[in-house]
C-alpha atoms as a PDB file:
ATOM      1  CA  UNK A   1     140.775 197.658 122.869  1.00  0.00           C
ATOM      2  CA  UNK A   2     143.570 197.425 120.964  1.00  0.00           C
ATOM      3  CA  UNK A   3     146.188 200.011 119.300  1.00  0.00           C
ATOM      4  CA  UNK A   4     148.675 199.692 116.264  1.00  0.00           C
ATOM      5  CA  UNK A   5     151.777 201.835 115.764  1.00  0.00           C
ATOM      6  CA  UNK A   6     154.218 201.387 113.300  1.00  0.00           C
ATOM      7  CA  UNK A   7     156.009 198.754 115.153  1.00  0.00           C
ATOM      8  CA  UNK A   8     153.626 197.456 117.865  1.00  0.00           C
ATOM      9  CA  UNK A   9     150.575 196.228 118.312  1.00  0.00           C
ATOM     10  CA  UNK A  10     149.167 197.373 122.395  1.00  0.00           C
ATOM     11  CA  UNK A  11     146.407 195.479 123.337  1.00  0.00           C
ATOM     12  CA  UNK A  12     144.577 194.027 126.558  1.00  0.00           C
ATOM     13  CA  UNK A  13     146.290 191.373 128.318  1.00  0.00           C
ATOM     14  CA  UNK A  14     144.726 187.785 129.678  1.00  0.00           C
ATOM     15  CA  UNK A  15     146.050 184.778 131.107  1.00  0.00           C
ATOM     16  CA  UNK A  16     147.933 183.550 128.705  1.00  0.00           C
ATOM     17  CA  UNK A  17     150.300 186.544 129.333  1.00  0.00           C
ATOM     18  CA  UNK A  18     151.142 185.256 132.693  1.00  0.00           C
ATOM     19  CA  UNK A  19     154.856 184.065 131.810  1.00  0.00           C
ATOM     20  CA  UNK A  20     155.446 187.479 130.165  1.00  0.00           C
ATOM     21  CA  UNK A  21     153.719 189.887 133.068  1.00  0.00           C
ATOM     22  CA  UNK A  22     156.153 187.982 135.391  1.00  0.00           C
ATOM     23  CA  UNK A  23     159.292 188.451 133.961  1.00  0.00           C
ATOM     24  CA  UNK A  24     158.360 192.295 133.195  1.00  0.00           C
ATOM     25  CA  UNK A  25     156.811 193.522 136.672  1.00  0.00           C
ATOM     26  CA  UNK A  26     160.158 190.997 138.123  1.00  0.00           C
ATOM     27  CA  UNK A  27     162.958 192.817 136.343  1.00  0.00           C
ATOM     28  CA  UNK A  28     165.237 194.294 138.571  1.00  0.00           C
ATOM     29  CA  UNK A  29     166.253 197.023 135.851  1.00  0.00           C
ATOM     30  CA  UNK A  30     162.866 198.193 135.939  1.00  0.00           C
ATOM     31  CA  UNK A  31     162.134 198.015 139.643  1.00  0.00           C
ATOM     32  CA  UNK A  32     164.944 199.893 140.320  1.00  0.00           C
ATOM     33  CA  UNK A  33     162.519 202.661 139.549  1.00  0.00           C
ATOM     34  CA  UNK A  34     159.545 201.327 140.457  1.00  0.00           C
ATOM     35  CA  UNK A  35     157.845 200.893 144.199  1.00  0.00           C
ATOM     36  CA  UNK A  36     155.646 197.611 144.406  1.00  0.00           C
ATOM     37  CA  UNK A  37     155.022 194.183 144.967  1.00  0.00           C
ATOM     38  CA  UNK A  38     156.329 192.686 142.341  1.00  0.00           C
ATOM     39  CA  UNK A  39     155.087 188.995 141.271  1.00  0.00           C
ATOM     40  CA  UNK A  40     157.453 185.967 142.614  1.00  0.00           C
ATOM     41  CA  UNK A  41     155.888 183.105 140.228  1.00  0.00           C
ATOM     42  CA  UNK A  42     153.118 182.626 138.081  1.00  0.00           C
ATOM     43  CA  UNK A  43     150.501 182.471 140.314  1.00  0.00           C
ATOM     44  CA  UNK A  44     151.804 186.161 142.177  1.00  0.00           C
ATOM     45  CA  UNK A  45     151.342 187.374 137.901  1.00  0.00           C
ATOM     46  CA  UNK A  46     148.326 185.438 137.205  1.00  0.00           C
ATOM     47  CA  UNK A  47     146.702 187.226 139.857  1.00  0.00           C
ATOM     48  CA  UNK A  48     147.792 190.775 138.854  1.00  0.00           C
ATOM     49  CA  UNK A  49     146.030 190.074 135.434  1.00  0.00           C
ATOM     50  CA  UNK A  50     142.666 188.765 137.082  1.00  0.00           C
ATOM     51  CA  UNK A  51     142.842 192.014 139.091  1.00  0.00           C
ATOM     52  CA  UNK A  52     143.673 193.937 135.939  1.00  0.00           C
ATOM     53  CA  UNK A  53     141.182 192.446 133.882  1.00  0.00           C
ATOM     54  CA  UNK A  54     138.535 193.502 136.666  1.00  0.00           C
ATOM     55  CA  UNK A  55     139.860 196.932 136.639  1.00  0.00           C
ATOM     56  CA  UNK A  56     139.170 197.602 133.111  1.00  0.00           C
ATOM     57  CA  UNK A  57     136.171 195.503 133.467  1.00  0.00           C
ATOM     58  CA  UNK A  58     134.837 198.245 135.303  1.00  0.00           C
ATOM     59  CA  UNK A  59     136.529 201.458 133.670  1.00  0.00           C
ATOM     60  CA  UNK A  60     139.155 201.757 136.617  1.00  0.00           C
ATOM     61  CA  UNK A  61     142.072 201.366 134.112  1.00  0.00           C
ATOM     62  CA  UNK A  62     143.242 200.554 130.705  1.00  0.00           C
ATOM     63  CA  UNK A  63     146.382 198.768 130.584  1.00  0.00           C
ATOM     64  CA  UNK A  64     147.815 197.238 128.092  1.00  0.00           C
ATOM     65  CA  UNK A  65     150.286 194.700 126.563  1.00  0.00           C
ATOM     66  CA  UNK A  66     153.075 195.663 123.912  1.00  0.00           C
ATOM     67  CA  UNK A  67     154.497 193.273 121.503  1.00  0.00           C
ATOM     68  CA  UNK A  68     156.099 193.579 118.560  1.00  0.00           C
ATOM     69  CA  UNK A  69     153.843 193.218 115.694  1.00  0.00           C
ATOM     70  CA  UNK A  70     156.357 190.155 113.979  1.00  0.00           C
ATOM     71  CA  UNK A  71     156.109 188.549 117.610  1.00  0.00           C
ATOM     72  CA  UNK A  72     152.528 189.317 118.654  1.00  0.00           C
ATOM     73  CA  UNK A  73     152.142 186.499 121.227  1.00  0.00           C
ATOM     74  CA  UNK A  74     155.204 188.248 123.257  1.00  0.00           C
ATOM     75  CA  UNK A  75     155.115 190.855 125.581  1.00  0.00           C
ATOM     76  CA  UNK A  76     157.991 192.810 125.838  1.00  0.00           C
ATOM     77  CA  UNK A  77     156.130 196.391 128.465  1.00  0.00           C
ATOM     78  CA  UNK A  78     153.105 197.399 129.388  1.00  0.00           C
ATOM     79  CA  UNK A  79     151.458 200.715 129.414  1.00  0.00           C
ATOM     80  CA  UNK A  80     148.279 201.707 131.003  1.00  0.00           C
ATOM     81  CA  UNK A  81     146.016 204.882 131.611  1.00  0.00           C
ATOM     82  CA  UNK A  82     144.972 204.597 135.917  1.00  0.00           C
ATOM     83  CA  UNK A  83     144.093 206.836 138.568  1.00  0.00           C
ATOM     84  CA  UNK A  84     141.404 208.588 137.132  1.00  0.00           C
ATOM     85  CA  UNK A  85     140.163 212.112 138.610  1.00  0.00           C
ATOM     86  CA  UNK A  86     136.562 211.460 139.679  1.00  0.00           C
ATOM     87  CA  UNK A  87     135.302 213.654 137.024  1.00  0.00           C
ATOM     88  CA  UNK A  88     137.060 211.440 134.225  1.00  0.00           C
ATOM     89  CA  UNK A  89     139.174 214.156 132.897  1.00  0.00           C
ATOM     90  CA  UNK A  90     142.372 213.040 134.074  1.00  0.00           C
ATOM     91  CA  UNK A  91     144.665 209.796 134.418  1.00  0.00           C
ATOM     92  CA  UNK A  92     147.357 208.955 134.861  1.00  0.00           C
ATOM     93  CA  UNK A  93     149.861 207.283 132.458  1.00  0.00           C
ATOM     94  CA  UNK A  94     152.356 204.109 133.330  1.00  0.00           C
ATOM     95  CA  UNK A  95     154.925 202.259 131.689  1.00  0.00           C
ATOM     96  CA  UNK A  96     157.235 199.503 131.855  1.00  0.00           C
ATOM     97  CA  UNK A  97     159.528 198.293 128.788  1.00  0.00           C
ATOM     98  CA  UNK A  98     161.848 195.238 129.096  1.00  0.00           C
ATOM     99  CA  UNK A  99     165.719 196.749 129.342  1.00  0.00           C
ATOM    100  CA  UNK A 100     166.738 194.643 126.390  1.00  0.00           C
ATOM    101  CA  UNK A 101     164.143 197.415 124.269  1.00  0.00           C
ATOM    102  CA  UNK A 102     164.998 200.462 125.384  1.00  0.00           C
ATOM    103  CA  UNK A 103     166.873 202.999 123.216  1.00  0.00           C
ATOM    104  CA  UNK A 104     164.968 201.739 120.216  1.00  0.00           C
ATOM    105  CA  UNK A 105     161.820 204.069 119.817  1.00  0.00           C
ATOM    106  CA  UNK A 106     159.402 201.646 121.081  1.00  0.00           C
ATOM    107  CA  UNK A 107     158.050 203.177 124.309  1.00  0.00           C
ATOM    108  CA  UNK A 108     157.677 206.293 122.352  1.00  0.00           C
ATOM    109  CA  UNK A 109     155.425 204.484 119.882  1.00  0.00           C
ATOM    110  CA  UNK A 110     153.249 203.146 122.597  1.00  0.00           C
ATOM    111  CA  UNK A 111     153.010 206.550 124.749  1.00  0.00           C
ATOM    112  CA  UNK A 112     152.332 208.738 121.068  1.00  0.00           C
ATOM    113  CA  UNK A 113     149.195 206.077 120.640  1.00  0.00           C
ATOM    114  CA  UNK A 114     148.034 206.065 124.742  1.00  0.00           C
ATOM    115  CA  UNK A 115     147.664 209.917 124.625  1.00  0.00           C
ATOM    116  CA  UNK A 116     146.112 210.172 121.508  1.00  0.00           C
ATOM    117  CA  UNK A 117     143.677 207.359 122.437  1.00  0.00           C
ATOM    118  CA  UNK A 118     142.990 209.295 125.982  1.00  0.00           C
ATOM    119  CA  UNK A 119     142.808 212.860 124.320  1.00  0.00           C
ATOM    120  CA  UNK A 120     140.796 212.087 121.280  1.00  0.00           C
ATOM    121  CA  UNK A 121     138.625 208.720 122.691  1.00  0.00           C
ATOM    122  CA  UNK A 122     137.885 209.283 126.394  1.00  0.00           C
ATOM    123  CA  UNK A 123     138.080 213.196 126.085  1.00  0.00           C
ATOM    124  CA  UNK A 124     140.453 213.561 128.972  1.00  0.00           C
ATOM    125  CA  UNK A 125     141.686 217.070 129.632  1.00  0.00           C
ATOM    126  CA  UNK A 126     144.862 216.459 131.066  1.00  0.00           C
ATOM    127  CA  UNK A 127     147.398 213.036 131.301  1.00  0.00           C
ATOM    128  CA  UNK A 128     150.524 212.776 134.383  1.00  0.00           C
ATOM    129  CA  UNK A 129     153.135 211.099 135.000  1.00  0.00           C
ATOM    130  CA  UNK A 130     154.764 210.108 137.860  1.00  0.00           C
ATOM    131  CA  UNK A 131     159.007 209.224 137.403  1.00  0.00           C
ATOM    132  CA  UNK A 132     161.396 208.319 139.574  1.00  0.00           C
ATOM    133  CA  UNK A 133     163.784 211.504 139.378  1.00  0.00           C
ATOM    134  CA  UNK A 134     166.645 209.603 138.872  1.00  0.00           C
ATOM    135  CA  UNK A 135     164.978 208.018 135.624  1.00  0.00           C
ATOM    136  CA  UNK A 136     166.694 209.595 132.799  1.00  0.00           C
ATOM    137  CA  UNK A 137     164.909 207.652 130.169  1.00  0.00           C
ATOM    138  CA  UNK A 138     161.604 208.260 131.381  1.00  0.00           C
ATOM    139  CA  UNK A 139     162.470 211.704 131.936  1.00  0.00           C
ATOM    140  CA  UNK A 140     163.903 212.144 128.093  1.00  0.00           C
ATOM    141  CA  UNK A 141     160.540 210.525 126.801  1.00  0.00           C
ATOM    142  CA  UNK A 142     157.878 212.463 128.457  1.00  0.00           C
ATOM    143  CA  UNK A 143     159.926 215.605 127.948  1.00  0.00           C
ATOM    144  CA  UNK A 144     160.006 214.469 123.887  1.00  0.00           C
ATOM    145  CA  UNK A 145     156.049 214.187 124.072  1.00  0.00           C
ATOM    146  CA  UNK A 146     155.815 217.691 124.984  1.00  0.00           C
ATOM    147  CA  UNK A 147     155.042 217.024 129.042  1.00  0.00           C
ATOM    148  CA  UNK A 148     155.814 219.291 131.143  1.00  0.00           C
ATOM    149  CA  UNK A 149     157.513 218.805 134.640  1.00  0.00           C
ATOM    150  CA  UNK A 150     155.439 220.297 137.204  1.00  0.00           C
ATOM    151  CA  UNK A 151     157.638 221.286 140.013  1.00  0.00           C
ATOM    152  CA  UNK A 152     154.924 222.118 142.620  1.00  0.00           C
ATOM    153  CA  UNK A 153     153.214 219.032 142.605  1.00  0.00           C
ATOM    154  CA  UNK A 154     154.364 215.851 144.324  1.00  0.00           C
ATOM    155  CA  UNK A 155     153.266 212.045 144.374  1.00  0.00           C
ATOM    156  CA  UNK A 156     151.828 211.372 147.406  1.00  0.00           C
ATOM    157  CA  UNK A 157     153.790 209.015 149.919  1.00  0.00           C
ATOM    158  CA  UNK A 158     156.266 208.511 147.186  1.00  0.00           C
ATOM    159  CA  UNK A 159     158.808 211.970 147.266  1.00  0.00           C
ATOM    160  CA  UNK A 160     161.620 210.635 145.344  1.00  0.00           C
ATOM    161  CA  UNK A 161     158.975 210.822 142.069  1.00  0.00           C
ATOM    162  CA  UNK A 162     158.506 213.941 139.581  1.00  0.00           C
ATOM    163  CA  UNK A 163     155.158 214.634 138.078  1.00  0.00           C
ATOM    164  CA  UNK A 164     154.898 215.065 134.799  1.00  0.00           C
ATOM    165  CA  UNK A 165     151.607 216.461 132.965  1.00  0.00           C
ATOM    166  CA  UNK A 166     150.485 216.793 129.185  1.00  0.00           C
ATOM    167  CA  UNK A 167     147.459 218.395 129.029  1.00  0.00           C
ATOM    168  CA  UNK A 168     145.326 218.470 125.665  1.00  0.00           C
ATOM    169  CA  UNK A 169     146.277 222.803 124.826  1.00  0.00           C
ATOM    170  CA  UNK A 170     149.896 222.366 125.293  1.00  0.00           C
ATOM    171  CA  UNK A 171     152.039 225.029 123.939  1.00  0.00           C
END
């Protein structure tokens, strides 16, 4: 599966992304946001994608690669729709950009094409999003896609994260 914006092309990611998925999910920038284990070499990435690629294999997830269109071979984030509601109406969105990208438009790109590919392909009714409160760029983005923060709702286990939601009647 594979989407085109302007800019990028966001497609599925295999093995010979391993060099790439490391020195995203490894970035301290971005794990300053972010709770998980993040790879150590090539072998700690090169498992993630197996276990991605088994994921969407079986509908768990869609996650996805962005490049640049002139540099398709290079990943420079990833996005991905997860944590589907068991009656496949909602998921949730992630995202991850390398720092040296941000404040350019591109994550916007990506997130405009992941919603409309969950609203208008897999029918979902609602998309979240889970932030780290003190991420003001992730913040600025979902607010610019018209999500809304919902201040009732928490992430489970993780309480220093805001939840986001976009559902497909927004105002």
């Amino acid at each position: 599966m594979k989407l085109e914006t302007q800019r990028l092309v966001v497609r599925e990611i295999n093995e010979n992304h391993v060099e790439d998925i490391l020195k995203i999910r490894s970035n301290e920038i971005i794990n300053r946001f972010v709770r998980r284990n993040s790879p150590k070499n090539n072998y700690d990435a090169l498992q993630f994608i197996l276990t991605i690629k088994e994921r969407t294999k079986n509908n768990q997830t869609f996650y996805w690669g962005i490049s640049l269109k002139d540099q398709p071979n290079h990943l420079i984030g990833t996005i991905c729709l997860w944590n589907f509601s068991e009656d496949r109406k909602v998921a949730e969105v992630g995202y991850e950009l390398l720092p040296e990208y941000h404040r350019q438009g591109l994550m916007s790109e990506a997130l405009a094409a992941v919603t409309d590919f969950a609203f208008h392909k897999l029918h979902l009714e609602e998309v979240i999003a889970m932030t780290h409160q003190d991420n003001e760029n992730s913040k600025q983005l979902l607010l610019k896609h018209h999500f809304i923060l919902e201040e009732g709702r928490k992430d489970e286990g993780v309480p220093e994260n805001i939840v986001f939601s976009l559902r497909t009647f927004h105002p």
